[in-house]
C-alpha atoms as a PDB file:
ATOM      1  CA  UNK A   1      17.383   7.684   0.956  1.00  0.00           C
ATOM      2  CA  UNK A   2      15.887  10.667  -1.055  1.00  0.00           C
ATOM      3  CA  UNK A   3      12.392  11.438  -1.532  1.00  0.00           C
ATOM      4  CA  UNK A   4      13.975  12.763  -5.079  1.00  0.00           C
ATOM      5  CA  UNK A   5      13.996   9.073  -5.900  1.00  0.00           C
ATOM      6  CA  UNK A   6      10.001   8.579  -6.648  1.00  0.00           C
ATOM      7  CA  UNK A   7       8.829  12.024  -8.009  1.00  0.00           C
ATOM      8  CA  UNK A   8       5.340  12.289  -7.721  1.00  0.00           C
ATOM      9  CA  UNK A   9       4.883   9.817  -4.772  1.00  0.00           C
ATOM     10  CA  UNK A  10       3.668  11.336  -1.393  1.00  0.00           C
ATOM     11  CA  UNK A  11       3.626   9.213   1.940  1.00  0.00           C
ATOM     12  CA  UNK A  12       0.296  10.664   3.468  1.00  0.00           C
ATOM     13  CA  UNK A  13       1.209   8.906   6.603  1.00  0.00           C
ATOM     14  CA  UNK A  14       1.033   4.772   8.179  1.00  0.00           C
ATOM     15  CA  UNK A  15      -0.155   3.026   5.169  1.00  0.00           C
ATOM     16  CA  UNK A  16      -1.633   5.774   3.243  1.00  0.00           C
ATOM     17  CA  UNK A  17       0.611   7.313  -0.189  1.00  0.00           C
ATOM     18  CA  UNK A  18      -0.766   9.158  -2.681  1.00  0.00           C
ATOM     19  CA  UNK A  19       0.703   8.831  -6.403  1.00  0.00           C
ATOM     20  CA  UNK A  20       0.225  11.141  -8.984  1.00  0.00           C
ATOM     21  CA  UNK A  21       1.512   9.546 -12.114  1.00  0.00           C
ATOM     22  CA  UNK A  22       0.200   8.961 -16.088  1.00  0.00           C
ATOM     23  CA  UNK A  23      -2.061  11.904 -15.669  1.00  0.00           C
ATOM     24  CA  UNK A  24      -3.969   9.889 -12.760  1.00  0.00           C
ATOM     25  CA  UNK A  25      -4.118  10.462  -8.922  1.00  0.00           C
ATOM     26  CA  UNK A  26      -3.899   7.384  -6.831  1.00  0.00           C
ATOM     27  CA  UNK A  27      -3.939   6.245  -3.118  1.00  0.00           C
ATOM     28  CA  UNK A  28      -3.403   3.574  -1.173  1.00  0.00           C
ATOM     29  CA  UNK A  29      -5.449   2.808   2.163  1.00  0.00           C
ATOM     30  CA  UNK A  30      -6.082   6.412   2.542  1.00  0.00           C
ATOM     31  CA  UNK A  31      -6.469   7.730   6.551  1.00  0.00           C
ATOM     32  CA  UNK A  32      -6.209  10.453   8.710  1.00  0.00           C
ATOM     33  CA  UNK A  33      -5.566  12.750   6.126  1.00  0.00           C
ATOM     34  CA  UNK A  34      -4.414  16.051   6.402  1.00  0.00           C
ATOM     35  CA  UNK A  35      -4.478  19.285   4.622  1.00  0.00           C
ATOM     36  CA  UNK A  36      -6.918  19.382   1.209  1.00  0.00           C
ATOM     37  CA  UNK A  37      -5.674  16.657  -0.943  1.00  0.00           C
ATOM     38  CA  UNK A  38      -6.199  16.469  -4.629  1.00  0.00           C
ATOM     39  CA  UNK A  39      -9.563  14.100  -5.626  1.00  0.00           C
ATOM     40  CA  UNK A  40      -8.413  10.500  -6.696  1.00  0.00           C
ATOM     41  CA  UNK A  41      -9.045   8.735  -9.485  1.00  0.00           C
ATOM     42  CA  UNK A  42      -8.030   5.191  -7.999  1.00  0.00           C
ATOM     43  CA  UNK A  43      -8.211   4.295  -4.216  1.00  0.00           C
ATOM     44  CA  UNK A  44      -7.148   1.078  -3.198  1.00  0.00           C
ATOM     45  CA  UNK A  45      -7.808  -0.681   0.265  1.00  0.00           C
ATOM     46  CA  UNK A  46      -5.783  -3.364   1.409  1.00  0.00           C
ATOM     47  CA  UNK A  47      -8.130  -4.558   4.333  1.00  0.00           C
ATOM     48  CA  UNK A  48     -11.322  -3.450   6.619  1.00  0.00           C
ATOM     49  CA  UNK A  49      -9.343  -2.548   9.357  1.00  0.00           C
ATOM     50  CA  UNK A  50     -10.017   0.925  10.280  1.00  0.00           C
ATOM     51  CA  UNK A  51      -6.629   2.709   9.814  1.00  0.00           C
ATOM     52  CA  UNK A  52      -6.382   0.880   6.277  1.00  0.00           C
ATOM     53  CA  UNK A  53     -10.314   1.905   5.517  1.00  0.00           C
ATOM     54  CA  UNK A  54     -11.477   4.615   6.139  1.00  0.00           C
ATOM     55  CA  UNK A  55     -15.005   5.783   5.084  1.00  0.00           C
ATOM     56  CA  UNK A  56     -14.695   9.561   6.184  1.00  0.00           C
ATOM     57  CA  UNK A  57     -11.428   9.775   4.174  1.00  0.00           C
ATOM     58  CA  UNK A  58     -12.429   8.161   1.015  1.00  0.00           C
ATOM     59  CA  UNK A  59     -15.523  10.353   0.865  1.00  0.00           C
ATOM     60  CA  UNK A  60     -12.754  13.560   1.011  1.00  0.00           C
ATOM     61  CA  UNK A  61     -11.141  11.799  -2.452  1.00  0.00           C
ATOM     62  CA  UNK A  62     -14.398  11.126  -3.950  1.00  0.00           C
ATOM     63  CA  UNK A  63     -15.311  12.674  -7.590  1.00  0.00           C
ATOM     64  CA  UNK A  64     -18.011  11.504 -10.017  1.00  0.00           C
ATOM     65  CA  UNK A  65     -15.872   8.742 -11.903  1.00  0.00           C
ATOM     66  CA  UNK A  66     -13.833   7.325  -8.977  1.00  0.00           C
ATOM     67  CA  UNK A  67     -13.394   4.037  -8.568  1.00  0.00           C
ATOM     68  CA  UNK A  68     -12.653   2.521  -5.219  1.00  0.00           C
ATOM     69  CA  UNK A  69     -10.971  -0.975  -5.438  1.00  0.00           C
ATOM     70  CA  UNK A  70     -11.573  -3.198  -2.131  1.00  0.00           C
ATOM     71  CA  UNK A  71     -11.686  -6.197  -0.863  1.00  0.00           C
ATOM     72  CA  UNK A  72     -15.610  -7.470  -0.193  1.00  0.00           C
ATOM     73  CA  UNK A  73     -15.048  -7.381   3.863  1.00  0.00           C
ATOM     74  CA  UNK A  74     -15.104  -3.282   3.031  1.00  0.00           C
ATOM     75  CA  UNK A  75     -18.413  -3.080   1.118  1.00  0.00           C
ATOM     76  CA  UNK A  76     -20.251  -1.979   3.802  1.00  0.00           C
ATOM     77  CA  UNK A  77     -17.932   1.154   5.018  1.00  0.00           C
ATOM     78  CA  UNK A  78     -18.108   2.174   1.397  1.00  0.00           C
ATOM     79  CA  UNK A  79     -21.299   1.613  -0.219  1.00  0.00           C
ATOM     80  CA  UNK A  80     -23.193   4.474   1.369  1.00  0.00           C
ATOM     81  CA  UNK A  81     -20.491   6.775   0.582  1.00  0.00           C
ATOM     82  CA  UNK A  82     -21.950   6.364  -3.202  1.00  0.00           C
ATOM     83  CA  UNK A  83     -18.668   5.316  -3.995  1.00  0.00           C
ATOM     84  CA  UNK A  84     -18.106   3.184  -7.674  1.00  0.00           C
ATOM     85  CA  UNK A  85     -16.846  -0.388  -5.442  1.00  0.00           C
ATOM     86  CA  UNK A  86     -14.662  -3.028  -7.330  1.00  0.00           C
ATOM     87  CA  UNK A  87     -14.807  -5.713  -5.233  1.00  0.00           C
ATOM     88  CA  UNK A  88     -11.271  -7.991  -5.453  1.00  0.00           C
ATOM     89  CA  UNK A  89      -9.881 -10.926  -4.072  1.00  0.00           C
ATOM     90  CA  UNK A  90      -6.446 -12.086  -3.843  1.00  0.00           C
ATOM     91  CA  UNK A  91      -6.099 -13.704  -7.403  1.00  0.00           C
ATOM     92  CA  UNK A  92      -7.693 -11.314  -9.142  1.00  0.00           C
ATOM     93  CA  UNK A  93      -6.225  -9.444 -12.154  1.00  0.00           C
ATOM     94  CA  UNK A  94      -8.076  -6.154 -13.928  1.00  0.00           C
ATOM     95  CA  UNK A  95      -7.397  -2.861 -15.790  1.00  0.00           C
ATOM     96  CA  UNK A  96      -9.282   0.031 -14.445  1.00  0.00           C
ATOM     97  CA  UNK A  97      -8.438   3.829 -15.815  1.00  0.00           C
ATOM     98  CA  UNK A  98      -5.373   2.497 -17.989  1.00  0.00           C
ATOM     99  CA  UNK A  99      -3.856   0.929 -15.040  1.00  0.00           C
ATOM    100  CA  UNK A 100      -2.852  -3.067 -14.725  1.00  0.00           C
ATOM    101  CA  UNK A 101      -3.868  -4.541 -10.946  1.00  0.00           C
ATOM    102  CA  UNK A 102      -2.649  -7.653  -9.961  1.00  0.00           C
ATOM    103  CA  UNK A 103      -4.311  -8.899  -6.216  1.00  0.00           C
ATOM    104  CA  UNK A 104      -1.528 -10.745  -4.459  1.00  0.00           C
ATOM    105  CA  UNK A 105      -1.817 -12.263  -0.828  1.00  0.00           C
ATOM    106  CA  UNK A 106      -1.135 -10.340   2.646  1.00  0.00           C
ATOM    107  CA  UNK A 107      -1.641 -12.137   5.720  1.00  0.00           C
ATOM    108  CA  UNK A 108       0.666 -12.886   8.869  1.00  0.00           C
ATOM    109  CA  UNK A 109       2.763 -15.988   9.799  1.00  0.00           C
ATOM    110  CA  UNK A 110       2.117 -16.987  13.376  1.00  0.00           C
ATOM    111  CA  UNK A 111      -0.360 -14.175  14.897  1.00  0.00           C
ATOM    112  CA  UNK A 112      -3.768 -13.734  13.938  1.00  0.00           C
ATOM    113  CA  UNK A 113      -4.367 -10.039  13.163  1.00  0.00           C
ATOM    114  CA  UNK A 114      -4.594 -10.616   9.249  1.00  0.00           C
ATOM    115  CA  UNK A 115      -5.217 -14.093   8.421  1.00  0.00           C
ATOM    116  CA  UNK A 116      -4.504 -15.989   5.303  1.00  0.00           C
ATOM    117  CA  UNK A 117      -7.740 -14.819   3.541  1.00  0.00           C
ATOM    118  CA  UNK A 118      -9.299 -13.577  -0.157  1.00  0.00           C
ATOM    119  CA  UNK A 119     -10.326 -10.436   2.363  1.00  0.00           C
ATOM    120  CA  UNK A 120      -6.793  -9.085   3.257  1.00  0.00           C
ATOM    121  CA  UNK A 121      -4.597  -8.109   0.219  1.00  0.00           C
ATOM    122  CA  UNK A 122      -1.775  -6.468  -1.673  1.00  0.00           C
ATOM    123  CA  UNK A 123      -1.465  -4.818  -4.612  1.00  0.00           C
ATOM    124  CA  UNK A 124       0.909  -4.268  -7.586  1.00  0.00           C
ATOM    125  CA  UNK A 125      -0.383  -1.770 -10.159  1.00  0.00           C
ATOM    126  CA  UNK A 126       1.529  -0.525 -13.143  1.00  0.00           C
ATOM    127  CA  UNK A 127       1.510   2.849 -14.185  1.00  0.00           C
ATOM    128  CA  UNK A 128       2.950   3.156 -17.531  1.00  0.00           C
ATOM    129  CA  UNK A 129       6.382   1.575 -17.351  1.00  0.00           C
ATOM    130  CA  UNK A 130       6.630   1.121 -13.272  1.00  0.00           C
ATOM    131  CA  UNK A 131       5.161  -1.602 -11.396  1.00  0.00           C
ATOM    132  CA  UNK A 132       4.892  -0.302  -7.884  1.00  0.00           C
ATOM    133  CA  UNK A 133       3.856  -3.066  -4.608  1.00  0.00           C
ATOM    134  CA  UNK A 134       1.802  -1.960  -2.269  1.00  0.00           C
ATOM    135  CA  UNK A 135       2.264  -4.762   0.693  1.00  0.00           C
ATOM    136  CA  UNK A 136      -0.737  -4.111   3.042  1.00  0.00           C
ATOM    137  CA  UNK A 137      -0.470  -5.515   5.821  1.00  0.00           C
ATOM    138  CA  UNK A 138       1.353  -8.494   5.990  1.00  0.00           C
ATOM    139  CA  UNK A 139       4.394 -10.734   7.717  1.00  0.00           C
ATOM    140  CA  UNK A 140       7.780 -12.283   5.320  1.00  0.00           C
ATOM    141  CA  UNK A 141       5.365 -14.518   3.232  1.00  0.00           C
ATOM    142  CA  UNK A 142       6.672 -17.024   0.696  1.00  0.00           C
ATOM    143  CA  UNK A 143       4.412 -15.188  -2.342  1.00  0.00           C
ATOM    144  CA  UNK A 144       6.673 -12.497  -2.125  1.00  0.00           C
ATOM    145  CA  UNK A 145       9.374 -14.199  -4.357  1.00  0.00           C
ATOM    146  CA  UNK A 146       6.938 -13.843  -7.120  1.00  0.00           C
ATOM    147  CA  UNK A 147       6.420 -10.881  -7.134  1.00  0.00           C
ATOM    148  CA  UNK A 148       7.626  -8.357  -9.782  1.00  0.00           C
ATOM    149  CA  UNK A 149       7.842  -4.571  -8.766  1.00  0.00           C
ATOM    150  CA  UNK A 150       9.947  -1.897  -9.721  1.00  0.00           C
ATOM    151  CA  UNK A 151       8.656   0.281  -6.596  1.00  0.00           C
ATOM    152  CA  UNK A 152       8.165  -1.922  -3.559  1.00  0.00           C
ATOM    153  CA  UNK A 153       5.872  -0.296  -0.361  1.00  0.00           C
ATOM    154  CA  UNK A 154       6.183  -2.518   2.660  1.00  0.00           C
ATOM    155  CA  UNK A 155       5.242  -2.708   6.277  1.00  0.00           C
ATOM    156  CA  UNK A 156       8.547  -2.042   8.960  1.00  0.00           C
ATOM    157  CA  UNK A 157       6.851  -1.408  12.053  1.00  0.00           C
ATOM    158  CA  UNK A 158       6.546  -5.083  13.288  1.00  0.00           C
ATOM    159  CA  UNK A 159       3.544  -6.171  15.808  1.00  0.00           C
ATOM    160  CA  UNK A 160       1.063  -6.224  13.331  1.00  0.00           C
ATOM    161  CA  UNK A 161       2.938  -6.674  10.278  1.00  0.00           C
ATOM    162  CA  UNK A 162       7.108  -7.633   9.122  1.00  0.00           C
ATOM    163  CA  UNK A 163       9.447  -5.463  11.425  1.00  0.00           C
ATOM    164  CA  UNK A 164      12.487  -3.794   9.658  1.00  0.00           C
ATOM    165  CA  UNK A 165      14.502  -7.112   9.422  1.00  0.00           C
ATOM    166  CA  UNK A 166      11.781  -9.007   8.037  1.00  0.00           C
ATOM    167  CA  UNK A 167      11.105  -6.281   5.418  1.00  0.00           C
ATOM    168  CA  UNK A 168      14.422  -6.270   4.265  1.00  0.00           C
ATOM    169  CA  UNK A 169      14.357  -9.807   3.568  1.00  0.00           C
ATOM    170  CA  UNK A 170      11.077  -9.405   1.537  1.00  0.00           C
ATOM    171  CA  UNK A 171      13.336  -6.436  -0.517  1.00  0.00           C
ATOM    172  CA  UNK A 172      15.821  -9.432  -1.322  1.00  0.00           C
ATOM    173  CA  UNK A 173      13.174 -11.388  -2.635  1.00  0.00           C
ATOM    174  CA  UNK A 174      10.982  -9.104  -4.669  1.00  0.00           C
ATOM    175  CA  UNK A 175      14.323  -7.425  -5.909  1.00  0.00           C
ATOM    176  CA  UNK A 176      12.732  -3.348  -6.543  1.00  0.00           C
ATOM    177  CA  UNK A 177      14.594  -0.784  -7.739  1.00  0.00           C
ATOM    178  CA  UNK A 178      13.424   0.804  -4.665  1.00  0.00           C
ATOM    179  CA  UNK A 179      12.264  -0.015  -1.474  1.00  0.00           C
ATOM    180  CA  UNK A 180      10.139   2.564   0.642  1.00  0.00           C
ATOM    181  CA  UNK A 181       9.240   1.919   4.585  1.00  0.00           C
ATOM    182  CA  UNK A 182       5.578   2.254   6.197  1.00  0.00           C
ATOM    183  CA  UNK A 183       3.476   1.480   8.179  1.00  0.00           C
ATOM    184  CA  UNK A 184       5.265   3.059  11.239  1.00  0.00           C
ATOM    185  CA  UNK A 185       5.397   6.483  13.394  1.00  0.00           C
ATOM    186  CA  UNK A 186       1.423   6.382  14.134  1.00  0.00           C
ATOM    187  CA  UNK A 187       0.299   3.020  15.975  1.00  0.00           C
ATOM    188  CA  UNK A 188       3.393   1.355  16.024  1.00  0.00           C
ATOM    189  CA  UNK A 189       7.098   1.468  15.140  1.00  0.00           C
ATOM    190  CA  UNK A 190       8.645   4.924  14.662  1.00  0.00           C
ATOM    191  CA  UNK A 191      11.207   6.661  12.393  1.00  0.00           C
ATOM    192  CA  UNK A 192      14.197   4.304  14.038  1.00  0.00           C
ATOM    193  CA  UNK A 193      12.724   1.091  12.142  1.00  0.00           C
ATOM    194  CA  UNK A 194      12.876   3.241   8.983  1.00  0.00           C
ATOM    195  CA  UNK A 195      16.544   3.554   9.397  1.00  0.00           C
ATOM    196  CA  UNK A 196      16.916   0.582  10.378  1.00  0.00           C
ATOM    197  CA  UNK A 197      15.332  -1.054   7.607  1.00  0.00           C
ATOM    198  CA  UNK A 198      17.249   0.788   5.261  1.00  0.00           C
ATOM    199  CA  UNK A 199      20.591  -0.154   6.849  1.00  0.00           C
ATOM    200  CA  UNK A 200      19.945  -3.801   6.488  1.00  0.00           C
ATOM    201  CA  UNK A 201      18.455  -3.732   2.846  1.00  0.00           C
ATOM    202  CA  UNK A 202      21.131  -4.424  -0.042  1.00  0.00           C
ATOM    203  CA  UNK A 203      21.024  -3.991  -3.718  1.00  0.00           C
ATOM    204  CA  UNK A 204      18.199  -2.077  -3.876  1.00  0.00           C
ATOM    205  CA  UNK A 205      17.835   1.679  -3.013  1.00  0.00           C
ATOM    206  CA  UNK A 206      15.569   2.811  -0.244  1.00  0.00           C
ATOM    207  CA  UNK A 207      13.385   5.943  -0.167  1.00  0.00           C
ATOM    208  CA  UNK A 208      12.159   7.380   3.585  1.00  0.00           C
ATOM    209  CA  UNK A 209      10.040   9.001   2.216  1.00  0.00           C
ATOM    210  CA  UNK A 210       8.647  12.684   4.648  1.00  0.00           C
ATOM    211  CA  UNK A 211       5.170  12.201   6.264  1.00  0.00           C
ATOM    212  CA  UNK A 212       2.729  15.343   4.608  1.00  0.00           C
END
């Protein structure tokens, strides 16, 4: 359950990680940041909610040739920044910097927080050999056995999103090398689902990874 595991991934914290990786800086759903964090050259937003996007911590990342990949519903948060918007859907499939996006589906099954919608996504990028799944938010949904991902970031702290035990049965069907928890330890869930997650996942290693 090492952080040694993913060199050159930091978990900033809920759903936010930053990955630093084929000479490129990348987050995911950056928010409440903390500390002075190194400028991005990819940020990807999984939603409009605001702990998933968040205006005054995008503008922190921002440089001159940063592109900001987001679902449409988030155009408005981000435009004034100045920020470069690619607007995606769930479907879509693009290269931007070098790096191979694939738009997959994150909604939940039986409450209405994140409907089934093009707005509210996931993302699998590859960075030079290693696919790596970022889940957003989202419940056990059947799209996840088609997924490929050697690095798989998903949701534990249930309410909003899978709890531990669903999460480990979305590990079983994606398969990853290695599995890494989130979403927990800020509005819901705590450290406890983390462990918990990672005692009921099999045949795949898991990576609790320290909050910075």
């Amino acid at each position: 359950m090492a952080a040694e595991l993913l060199p050159g991934f930091h978990w900033l914290g809920h759903a936010s990680f930053r990955i630093e990786a084929q000479k490129l800086v990348v987050y995911f759903d950056p928010w409440q940041l903390r500390g002075n964090q190194p400028k991005a050259d990819l940020i990807f937003i999984t939603h409009d909610h605001h702990d998933h996007c968040s205006p005054e911590d995008v503008l922190r990342l921002l440089k001159p040739d940063t592109v900001v990949v987001a679902p449409e519903d988030c155009l408005a948060a981000l435009q004034p920044l100045g920020a470069q918007v690619q607007v995606v859907r769930v479907g879509d499939r693009l290269t931007l910097k070098g790096v191979s996006v694939e738009v997959v589906p994150a909604y939940n099954v039986g409450k209405h927080f994140h409907p089934q919608e093009p707005a509210n996504v996931g993302y699998v990028i590859t960075l030079g050999e290693m696919r790596v799944y970022h889940a957003g938010d989202t419940d056990l949904i059947p799209e996840m056995a088609q997924i490929k991902a050697d690095i798989a970031l998903l949701p534990v702290g249930g309410t909003y999103t899978m709890d531990a035990r669903e999460a480990a049965q979305a590990v079983a069907r994606i398969r990853p090398r290695i599995a890494v928890p989130m979403h927990f330890g800020r509005i819901v869930g705590d450290v406890d689902d983390a462990h918990r997650f990672a005692q009921l996942v099999q045949d795949s290693e898991v990576a609790i990874l320290p909050e910075e």
